[in-house]
C-alpha atoms as a PDB file:
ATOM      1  CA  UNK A   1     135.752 101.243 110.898  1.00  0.00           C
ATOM      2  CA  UNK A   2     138.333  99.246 109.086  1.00  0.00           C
ATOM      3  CA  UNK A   3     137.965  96.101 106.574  1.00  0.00           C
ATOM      4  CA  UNK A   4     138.072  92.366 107.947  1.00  0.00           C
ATOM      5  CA  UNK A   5     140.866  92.181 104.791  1.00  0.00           C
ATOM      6  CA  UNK A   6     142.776  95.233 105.594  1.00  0.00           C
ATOM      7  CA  UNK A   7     143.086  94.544 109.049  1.00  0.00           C
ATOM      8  CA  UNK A   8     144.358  90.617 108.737  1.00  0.00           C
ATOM      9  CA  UNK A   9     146.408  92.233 106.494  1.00  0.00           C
ATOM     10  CA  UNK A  10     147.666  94.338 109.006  1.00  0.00           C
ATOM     11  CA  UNK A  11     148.050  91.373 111.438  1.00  0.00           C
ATOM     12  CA  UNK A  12     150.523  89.606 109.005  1.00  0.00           C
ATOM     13  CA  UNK A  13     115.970 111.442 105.607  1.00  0.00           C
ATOM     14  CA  UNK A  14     113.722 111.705 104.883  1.00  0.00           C
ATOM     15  CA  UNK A  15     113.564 108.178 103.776  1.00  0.00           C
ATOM     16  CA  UNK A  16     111.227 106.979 106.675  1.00  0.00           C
ATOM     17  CA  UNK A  17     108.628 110.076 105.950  1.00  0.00           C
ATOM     18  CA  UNK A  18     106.136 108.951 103.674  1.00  0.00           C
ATOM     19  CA  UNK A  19     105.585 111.089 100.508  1.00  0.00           C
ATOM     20  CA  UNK A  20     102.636 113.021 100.233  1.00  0.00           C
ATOM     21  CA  UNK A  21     101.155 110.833  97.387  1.00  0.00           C
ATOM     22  CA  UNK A  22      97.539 111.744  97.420  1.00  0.00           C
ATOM     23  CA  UNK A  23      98.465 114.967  95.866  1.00  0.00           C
ATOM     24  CA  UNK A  24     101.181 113.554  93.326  1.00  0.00           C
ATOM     25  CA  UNK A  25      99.668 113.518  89.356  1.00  0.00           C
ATOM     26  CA  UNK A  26      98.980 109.663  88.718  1.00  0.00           C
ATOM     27  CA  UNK A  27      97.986 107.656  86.585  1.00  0.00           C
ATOM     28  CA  UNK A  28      97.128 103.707  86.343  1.00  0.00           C
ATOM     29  CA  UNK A  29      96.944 101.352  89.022  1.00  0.00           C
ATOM     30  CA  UNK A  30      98.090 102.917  92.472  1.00  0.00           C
ATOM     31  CA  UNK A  31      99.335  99.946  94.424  1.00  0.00           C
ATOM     32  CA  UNK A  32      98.872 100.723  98.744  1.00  0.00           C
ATOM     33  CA  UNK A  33     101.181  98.940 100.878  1.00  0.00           C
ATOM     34  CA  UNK A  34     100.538  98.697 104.627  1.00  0.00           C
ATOM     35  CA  UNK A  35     104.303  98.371 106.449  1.00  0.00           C
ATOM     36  CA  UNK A  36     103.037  97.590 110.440  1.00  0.00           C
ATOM     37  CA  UNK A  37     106.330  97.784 112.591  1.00  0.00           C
ATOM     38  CA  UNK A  38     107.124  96.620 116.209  1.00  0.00           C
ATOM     39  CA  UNK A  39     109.163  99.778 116.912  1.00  0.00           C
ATOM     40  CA  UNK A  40     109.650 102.962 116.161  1.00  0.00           C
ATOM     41  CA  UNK A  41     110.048 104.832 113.132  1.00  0.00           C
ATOM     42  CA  UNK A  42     113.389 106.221 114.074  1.00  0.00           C
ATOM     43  CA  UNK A  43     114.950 102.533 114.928  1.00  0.00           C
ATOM     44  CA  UNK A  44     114.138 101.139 111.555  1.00  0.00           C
ATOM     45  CA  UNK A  45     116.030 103.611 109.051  1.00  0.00           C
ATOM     46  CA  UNK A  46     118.426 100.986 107.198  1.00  0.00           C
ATOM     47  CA  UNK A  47     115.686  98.003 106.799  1.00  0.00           C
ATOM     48  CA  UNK A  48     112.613 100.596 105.798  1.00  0.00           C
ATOM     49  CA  UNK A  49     115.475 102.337 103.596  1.00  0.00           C
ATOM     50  CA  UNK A  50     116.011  99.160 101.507  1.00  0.00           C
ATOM     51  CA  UNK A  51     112.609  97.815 101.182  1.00  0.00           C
ATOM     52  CA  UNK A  52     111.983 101.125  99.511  1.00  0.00           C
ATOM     53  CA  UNK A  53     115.372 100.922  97.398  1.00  0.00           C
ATOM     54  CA  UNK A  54     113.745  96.960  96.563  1.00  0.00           C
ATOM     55  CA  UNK A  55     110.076  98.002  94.882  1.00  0.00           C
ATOM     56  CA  UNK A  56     112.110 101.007  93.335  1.00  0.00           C
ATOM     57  CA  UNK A  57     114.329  98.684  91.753  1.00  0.00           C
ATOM     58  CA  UNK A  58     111.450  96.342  90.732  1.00  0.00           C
ATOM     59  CA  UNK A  59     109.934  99.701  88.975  1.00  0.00           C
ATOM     60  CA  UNK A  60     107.955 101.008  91.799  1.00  0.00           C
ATOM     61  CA  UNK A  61     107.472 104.429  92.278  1.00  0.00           C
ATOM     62  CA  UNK A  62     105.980 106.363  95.295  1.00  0.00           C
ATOM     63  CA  UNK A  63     103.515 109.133  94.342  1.00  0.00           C
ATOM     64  CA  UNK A  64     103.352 107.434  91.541  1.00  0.00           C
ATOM     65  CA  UNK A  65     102.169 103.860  91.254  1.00  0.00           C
ATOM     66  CA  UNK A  66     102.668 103.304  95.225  1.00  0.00           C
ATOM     67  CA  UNK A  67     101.216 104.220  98.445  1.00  0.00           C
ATOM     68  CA  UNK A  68     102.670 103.233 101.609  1.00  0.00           C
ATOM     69  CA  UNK A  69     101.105 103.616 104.679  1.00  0.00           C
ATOM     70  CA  UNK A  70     103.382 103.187 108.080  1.00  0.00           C
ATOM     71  CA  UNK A  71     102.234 101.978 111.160  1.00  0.00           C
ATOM     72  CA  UNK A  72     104.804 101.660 114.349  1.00  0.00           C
ATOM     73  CA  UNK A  73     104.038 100.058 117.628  1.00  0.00           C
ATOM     74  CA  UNK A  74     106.825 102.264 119.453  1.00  0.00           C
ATOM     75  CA  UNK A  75     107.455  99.075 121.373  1.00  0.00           C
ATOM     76  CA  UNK A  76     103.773  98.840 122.729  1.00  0.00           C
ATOM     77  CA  UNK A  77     102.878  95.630 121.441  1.00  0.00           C
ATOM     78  CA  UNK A  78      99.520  96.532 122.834  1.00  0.00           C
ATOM     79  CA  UNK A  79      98.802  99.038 120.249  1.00  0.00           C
ATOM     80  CA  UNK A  80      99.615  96.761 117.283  1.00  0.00           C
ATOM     81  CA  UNK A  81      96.049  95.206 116.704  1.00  0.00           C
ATOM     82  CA  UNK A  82      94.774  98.209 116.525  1.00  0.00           C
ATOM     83  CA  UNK A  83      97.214  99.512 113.991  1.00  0.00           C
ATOM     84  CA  UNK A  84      97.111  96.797 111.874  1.00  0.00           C
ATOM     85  CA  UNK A  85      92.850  97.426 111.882  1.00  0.00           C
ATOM     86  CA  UNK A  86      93.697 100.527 110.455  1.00  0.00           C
ATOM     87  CA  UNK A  87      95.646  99.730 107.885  1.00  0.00           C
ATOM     88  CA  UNK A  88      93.335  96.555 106.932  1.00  0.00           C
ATOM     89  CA  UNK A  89      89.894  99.658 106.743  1.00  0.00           C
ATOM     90  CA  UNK A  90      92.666 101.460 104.610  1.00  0.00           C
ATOM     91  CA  UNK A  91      92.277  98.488 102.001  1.00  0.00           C
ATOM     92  CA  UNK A  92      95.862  97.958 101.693  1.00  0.00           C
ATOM     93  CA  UNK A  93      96.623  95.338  98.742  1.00  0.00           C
ATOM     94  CA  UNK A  94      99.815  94.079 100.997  1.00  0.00           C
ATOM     95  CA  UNK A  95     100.650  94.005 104.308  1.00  0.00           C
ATOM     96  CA  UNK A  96     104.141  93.710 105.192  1.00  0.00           C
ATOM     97  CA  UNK A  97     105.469  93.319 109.141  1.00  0.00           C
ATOM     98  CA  UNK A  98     108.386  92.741 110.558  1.00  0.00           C
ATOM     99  CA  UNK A  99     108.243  91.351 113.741  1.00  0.00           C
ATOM    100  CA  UNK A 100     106.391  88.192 115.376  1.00  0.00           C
ATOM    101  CA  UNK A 101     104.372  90.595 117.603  1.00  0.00           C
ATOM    102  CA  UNK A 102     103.142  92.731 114.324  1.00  0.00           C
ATOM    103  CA  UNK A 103     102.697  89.692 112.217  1.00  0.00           C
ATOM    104  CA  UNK A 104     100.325  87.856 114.500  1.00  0.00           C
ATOM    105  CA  UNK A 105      98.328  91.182 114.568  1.00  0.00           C
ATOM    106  CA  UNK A 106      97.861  91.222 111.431  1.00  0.00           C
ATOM    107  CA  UNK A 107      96.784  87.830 111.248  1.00  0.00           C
ATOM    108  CA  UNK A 108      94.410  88.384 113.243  1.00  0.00           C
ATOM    109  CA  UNK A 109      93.015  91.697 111.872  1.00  0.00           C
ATOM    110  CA  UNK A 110      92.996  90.042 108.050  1.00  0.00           C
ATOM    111  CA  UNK A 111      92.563  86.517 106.265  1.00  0.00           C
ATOM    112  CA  UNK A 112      92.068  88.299 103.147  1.00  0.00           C
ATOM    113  CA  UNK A 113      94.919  90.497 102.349  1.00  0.00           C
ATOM    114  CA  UNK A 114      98.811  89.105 102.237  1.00  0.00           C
ATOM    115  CA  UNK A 115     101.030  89.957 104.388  1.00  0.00           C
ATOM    116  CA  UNK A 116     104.672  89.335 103.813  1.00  0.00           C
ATOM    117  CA  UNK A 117     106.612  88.671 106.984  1.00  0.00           C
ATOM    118  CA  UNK A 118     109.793  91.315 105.993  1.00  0.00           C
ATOM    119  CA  UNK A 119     111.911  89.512 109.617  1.00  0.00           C
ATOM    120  CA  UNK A 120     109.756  87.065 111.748  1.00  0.00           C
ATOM    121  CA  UNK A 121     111.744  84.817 114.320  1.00  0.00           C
ATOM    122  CA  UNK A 122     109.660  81.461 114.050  1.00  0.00           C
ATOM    123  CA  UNK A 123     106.661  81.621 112.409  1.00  0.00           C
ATOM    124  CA  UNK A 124     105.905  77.947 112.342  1.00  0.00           C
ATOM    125  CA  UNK A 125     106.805  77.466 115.802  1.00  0.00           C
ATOM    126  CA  UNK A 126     104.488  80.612 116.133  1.00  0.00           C
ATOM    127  CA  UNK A 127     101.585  79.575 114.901  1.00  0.00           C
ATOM    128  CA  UNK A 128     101.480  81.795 111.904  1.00  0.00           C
ATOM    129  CA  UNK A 129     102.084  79.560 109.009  1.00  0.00           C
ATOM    130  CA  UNK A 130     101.829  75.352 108.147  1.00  0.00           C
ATOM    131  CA  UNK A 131     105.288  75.029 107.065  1.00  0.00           C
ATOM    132  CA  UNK A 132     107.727  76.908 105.385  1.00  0.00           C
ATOM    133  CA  UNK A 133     107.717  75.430 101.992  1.00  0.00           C
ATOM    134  CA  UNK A 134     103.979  75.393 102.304  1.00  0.00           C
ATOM    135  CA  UNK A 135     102.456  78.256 104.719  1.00  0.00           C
ATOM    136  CA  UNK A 136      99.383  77.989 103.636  1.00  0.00           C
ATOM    137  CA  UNK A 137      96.677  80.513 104.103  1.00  0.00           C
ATOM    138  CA  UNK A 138      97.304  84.381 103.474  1.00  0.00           C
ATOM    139  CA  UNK A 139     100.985  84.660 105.159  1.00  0.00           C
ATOM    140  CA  UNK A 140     104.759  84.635 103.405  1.00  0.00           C
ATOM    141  CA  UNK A 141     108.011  86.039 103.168  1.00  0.00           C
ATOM    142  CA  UNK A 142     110.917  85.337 105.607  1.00  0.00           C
ATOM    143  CA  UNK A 143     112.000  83.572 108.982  1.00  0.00           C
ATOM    144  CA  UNK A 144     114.986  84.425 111.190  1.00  0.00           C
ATOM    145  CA  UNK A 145     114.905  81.469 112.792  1.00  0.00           C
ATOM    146  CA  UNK A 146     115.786  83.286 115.291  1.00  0.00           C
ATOM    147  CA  UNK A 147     116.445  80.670 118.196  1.00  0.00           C
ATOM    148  CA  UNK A 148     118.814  78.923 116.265  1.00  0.00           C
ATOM    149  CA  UNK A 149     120.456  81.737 116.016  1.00  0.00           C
ATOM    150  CA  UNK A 150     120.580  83.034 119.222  1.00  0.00           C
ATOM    151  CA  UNK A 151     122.334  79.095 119.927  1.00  0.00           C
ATOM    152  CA  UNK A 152     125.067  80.008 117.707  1.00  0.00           C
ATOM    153  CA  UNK A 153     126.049  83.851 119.283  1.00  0.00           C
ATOM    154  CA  UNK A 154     126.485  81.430 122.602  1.00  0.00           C
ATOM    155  CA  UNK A 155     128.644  79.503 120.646  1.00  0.00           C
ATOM    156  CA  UNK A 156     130.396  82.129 119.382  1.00  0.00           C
ATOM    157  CA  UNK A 157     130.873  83.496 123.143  1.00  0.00           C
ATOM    158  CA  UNK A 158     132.436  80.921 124.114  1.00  0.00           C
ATOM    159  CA  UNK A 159     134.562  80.309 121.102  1.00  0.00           C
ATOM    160  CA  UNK A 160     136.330  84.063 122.559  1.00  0.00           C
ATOM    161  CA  UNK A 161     135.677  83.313 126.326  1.00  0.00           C
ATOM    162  CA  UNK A 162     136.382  79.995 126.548  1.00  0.00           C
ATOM    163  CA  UNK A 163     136.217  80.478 130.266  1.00  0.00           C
ATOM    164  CA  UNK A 164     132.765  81.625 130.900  1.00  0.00           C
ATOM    165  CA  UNK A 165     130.220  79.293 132.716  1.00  0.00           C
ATOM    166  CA  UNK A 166     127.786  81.537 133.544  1.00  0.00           C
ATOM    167  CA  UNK A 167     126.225  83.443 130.154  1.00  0.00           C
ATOM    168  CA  UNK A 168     122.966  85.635 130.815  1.00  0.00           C
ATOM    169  CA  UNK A 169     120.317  86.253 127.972  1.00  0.00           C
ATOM    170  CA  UNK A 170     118.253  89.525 127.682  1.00  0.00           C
ATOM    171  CA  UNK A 171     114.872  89.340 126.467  1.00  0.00           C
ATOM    172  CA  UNK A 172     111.843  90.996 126.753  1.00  0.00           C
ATOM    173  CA  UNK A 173     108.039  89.389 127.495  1.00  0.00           C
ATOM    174  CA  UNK A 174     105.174  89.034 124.924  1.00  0.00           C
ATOM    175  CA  UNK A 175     107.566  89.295 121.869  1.00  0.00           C
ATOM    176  CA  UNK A 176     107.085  85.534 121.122  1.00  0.00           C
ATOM    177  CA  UNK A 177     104.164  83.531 122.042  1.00  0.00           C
ATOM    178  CA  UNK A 178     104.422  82.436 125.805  1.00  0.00           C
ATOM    179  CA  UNK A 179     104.597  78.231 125.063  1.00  0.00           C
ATOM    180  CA  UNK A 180     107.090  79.103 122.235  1.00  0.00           C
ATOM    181  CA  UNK A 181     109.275  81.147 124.565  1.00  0.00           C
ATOM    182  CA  UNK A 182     109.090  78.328 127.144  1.00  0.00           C
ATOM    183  CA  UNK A 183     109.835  75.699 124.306  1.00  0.00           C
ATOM    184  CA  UNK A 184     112.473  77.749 122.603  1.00  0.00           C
ATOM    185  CA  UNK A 185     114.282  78.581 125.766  1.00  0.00           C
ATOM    186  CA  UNK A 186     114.441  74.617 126.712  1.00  0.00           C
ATOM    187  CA  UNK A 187     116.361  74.126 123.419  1.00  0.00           C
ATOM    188  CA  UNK A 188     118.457  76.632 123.923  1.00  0.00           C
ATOM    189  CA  UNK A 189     119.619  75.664 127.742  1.00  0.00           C
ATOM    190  CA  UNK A 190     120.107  71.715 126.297  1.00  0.00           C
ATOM    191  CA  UNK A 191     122.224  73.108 123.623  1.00  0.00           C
ATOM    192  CA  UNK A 192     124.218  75.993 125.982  1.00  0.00           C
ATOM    193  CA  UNK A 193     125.047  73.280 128.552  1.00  0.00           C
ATOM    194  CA  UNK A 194     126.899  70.857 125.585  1.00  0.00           C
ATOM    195  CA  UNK A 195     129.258  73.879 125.429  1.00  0.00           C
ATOM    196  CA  UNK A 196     129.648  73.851 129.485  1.00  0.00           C
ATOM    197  CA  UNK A 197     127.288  76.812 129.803  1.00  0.00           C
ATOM    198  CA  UNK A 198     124.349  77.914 132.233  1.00  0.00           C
ATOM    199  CA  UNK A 199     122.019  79.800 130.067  1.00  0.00           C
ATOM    200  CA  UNK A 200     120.323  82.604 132.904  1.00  0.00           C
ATOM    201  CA  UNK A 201     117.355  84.208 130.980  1.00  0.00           C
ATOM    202  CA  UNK A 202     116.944  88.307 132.957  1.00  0.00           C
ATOM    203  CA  UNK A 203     113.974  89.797 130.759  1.00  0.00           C
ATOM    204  CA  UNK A 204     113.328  93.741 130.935  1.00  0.00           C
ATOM    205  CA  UNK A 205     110.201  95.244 129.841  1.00  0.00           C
ATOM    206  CA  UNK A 206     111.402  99.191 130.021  1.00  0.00           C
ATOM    207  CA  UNK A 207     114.383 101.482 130.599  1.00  0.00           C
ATOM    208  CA  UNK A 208     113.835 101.181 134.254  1.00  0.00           C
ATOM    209  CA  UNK A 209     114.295  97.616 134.442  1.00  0.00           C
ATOM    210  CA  UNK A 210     117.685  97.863 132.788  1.00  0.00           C
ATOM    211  CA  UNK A 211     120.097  98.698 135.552  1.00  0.00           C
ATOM    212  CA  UNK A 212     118.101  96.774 138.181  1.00  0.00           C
ATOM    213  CA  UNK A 213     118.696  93.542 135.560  1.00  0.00           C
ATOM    214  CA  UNK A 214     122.491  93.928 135.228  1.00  0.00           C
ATOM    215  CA  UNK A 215     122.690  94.760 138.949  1.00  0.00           C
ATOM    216  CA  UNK A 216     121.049  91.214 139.349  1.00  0.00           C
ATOM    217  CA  UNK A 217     123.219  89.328 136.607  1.00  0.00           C
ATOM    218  CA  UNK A 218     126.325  90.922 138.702  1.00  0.00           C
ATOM    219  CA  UNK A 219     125.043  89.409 142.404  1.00  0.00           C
ATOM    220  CA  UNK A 220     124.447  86.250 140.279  1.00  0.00           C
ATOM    221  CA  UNK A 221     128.463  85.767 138.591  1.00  0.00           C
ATOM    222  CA  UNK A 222     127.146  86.364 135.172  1.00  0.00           C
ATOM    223  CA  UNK A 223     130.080  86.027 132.961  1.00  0.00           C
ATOM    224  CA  UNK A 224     128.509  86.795 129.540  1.00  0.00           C
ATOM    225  CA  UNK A 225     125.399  88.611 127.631  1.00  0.00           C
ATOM    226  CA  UNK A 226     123.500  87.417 125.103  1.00  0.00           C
ATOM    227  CA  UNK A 227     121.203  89.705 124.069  1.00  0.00           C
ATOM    228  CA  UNK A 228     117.605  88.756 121.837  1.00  0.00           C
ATOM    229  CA  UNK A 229     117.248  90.497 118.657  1.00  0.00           C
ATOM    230  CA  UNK A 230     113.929  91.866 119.459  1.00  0.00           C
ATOM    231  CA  UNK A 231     112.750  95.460 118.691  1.00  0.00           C
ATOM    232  CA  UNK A 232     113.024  97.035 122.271  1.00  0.00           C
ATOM    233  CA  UNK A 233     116.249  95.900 122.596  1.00  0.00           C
ATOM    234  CA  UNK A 234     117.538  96.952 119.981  1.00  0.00           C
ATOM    235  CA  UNK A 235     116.312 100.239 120.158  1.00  0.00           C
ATOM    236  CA  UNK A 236     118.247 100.306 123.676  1.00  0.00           C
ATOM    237  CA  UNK A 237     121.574  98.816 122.032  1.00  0.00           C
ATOM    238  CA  UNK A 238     123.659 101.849 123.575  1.00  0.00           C
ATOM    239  CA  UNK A 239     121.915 101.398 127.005  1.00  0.00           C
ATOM    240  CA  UNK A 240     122.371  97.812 126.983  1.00  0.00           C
ATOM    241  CA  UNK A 241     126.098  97.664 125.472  1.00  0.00           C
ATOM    242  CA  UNK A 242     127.131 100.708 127.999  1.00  0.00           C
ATOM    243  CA  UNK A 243     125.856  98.272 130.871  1.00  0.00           C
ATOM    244  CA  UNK A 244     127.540  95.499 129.414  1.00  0.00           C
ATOM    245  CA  UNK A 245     130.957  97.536 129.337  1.00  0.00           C
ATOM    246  CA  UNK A 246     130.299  98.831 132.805  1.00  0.00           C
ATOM    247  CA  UNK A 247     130.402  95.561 134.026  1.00  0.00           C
ATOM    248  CA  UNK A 248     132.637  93.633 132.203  1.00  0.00           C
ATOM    249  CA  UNK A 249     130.709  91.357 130.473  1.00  0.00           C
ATOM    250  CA  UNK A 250     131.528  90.311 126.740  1.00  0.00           C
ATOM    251  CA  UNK A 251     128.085  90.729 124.615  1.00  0.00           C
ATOM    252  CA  UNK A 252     126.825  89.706 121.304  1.00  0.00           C
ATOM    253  CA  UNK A 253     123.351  90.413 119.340  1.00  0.00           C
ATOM    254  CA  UNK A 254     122.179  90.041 116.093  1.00  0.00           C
ATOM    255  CA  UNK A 255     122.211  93.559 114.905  1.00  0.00           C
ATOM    256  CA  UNK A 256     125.390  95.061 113.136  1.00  0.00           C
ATOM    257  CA  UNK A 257     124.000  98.684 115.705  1.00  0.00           C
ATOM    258  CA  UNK A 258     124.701  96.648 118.642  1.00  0.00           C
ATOM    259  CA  UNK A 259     128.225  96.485 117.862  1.00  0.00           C
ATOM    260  CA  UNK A 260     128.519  99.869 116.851  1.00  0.00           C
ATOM    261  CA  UNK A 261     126.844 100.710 120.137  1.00  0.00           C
ATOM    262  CA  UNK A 262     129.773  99.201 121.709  1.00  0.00           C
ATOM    263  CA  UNK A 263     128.690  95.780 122.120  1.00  0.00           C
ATOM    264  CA  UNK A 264     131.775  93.207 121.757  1.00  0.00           C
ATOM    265  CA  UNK A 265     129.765  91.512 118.678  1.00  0.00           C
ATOM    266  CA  UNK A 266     126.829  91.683 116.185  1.00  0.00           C
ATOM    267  CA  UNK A 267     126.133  88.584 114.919  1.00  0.00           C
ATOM    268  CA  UNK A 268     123.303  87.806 112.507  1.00  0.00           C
ATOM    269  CA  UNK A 269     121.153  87.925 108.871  1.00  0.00           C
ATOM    270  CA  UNK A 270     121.940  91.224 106.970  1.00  0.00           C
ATOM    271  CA  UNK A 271     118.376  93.528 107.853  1.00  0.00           C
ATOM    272  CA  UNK A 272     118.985  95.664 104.595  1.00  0.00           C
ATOM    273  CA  UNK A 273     118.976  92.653 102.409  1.00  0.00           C
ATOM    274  CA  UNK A 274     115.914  90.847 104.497  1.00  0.00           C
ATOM    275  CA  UNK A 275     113.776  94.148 103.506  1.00  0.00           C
ATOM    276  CA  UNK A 276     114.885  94.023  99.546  1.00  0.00           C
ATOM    277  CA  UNK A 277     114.389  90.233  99.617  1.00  0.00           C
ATOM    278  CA  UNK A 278     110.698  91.473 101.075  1.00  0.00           C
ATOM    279  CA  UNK A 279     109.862  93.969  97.899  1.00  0.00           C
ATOM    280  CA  UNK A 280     110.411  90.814  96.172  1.00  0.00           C
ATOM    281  CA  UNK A 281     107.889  89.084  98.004  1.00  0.00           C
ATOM    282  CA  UNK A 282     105.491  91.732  97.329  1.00  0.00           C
ATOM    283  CA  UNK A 283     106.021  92.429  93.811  1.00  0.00           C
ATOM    284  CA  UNK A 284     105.123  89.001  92.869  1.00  0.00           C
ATOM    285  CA  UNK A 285     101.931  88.996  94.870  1.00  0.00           C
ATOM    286  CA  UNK A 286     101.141  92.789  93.212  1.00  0.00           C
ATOM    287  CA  UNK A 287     101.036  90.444  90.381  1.00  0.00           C
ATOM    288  CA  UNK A 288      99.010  87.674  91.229  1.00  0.00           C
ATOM    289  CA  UNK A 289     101.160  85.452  93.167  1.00  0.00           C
ATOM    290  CA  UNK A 290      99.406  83.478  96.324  1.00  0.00           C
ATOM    291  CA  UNK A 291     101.518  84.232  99.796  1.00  0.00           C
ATOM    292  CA  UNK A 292     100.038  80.346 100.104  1.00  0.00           C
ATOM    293  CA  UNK A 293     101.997  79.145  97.096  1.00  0.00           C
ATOM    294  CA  UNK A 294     105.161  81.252  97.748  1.00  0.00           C
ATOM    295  CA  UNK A 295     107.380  78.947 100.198  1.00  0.00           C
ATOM    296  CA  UNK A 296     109.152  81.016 103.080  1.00  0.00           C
ATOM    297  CA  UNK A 297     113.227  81.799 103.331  1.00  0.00           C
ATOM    298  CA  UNK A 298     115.246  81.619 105.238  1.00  0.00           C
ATOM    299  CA  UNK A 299     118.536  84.108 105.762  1.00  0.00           C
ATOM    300  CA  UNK A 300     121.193  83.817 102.766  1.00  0.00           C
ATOM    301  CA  UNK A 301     123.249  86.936 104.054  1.00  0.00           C
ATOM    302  CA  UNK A 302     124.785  86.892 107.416  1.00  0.00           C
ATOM    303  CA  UNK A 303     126.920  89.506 109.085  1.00  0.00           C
ATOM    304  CA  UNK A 304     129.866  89.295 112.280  1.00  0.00           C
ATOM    305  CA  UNK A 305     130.492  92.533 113.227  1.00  0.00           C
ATOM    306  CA  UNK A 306     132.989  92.853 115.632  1.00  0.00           C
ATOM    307  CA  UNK A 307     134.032  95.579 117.845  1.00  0.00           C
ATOM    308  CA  UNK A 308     137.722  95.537 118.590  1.00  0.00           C
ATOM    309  CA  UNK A 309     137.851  98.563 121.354  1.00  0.00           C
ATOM    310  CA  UNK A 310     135.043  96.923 123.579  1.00  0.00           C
ATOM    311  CA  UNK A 311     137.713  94.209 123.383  1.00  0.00           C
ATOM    312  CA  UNK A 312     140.215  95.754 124.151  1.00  0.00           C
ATOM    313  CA  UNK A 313     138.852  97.691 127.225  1.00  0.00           C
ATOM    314  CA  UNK A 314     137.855  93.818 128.060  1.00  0.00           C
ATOM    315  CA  UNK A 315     141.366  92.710 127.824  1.00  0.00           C
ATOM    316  CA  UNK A 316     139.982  89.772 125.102  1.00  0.00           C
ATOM    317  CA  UNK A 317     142.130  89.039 122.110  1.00  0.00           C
ATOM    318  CA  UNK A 318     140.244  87.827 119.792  1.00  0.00           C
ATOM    319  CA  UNK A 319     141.133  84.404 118.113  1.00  0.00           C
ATOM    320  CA  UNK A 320     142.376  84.735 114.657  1.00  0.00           C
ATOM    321  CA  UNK A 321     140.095  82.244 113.495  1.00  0.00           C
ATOM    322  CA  UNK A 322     137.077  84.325 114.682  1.00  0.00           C
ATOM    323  CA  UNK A 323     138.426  87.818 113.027  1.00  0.00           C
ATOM    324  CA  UNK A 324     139.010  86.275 109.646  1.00  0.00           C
ATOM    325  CA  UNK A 325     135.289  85.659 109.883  1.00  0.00           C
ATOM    326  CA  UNK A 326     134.200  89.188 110.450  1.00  0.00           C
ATOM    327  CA  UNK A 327     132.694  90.957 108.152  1.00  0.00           C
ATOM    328  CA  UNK A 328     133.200  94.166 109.580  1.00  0.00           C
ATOM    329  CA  UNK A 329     136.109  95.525 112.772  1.00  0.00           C
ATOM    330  CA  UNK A 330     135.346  98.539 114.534  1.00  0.00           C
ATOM    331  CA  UNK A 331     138.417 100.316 115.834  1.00  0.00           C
END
């Protein structure tokens, strides 16, 4: 990997396991954080990474003065009200989540205790909070806003394939509320077709329906991928950015991994920096903040990753414009 600068230029472990703190020497208030993820523990290495480097920065210390207990779904939104009973009989002072799927779990399983939303796509349009500047109730932390995001990767598609017509988007069911899928989706065909775009939605809900997806995006002239930054997916970003290759198609998610799967380009809010921005969140409500007076925020750090052998083996040349942009080019 090279630097967007030095390439213009050119032109002209053990952190996930959790420590063993019932047997560490304490003393003073032991804080117990609940962290209930969509996925699994292995996909989530850089976010859970920083929101540990975050409360350890804000003078937290595990097996000291912190407990936190991890929950994963594994993908199987189906087991997450469950986990998130567990950690609420655990007596967790915080829960954090980070995903829309784990976050309306927890809702559910709690009124009591906060929970701080670490990366949730909509959670007004999801039903989870009032507002953002006023959620209300016992919910805070940050939104993705993930829809209007997922607007401007088409854009940025077609911005270095000005010739597709036909972009396909990848998403998988239950990870947003079923009206707000509908709703979002209706947004996002409206604003694909001002850029001369059909917007085909293929959703997948395991490996096997992979192949048999980009099989049918091939029979239907797909041109494009889009791919939702949801936690199945991204746990698949090799499968999904091999398949892309294998047929041609220029691809873009939110996730910096998705382009160093091989994806053409990762486009989207820094995860590291959502997690540290969420040991914020809970260190004020640790000391007596209300989630219901703490407004929500949005993304400040955005990342465009892009990877310049997928374009190659494309046969794209990227726009000048787009690679002064780029954070990050992957040789």
């Amino acid at each position: 990997m090279i630097s967007r600068r030095a390439f213009v230029t050119g032109l002209g472990g053990g952190l996930l396991a959790a420590p063993l703190a019932a047997e560490a020497q304490q003393t003073g208030k032991v804080w117990r954080i609940g962290f209930l993820g969509n996925q699994a523990a292995t996909s989530a290495t850089s976010p859970i990474a920083a929101f540990r480097e975050g409360l350890q920065g804000l003078g937290y210390v595990e097996g000291k003065n912190l407990i936190i207990e991890y929950r994963w779904g594994g993908e199987d939104y189906d087991r997450l009200p469950g986990l998130a009973a567990e950690l609420v009989s655990q007596k967790v002072d915080v829960i954090v989540t980070n995903g829309t799927p784990g976050c309306l779990a927890a809702k559910r399983a709690t009124s009591t205790i906060p929970i701080v939303m670490a990366a949730v796509g909509d959670p007004v349009r999801s039903g989870l909070v009032a507002s953002l500047a006023r959620p209300g109730g016992n919910i805070t932390g940050l939104s993705l806003q993930v829809f209007e995001l997922d607007i401007k990767r088409t854009a940025l598609l077609k911005e270095v394939a000005p010739t597709v017509s036909r972009v396909a988007f990848l998403g998988v069911p239950g990870t947003q509320p079923a009206d707000v899928t509908e709703s979002a989706r209706r947004e996002q065909d409206a604003a694909a077709k001002t850029m001369g775009i059909q917007l085909m939605p293929f959703d997948v809900r395991g490996l096997d329906d992979y192949e048999r997806a980009f099989s049918t995006m091939a029979k239907r002239g797909v041109q494009a991928l889009v791919v939702a930054t949801v936690a199945p997916l991204i746990a698949h970003a090799t499968k999904i950015a091999s398949l892309a290759a294998q047929h041609r198609l220029p691809s873009i998610s939110g996730t910096r991994g998705f382009a160093e799967a091989g994806g053409l380009f990762a486009y989207g809010p820094s995860q590291p920096d959502l997690s540290r921005r969420a040991a914020a969140y809970v260190d004020k409500i640790l000391k007596g903040a209300k989630p219901a007076d703490l407004p929500i925020e949005q993304p400040t750090k955005f990342e465009l990753v892009i990877n310049l052998k997928a374009a190659k083996a494309l046969g794209i040349t990227i726009p000048r414009s787009v690679l002064l942009r780029a954070d990050e080019l992957i040789q």
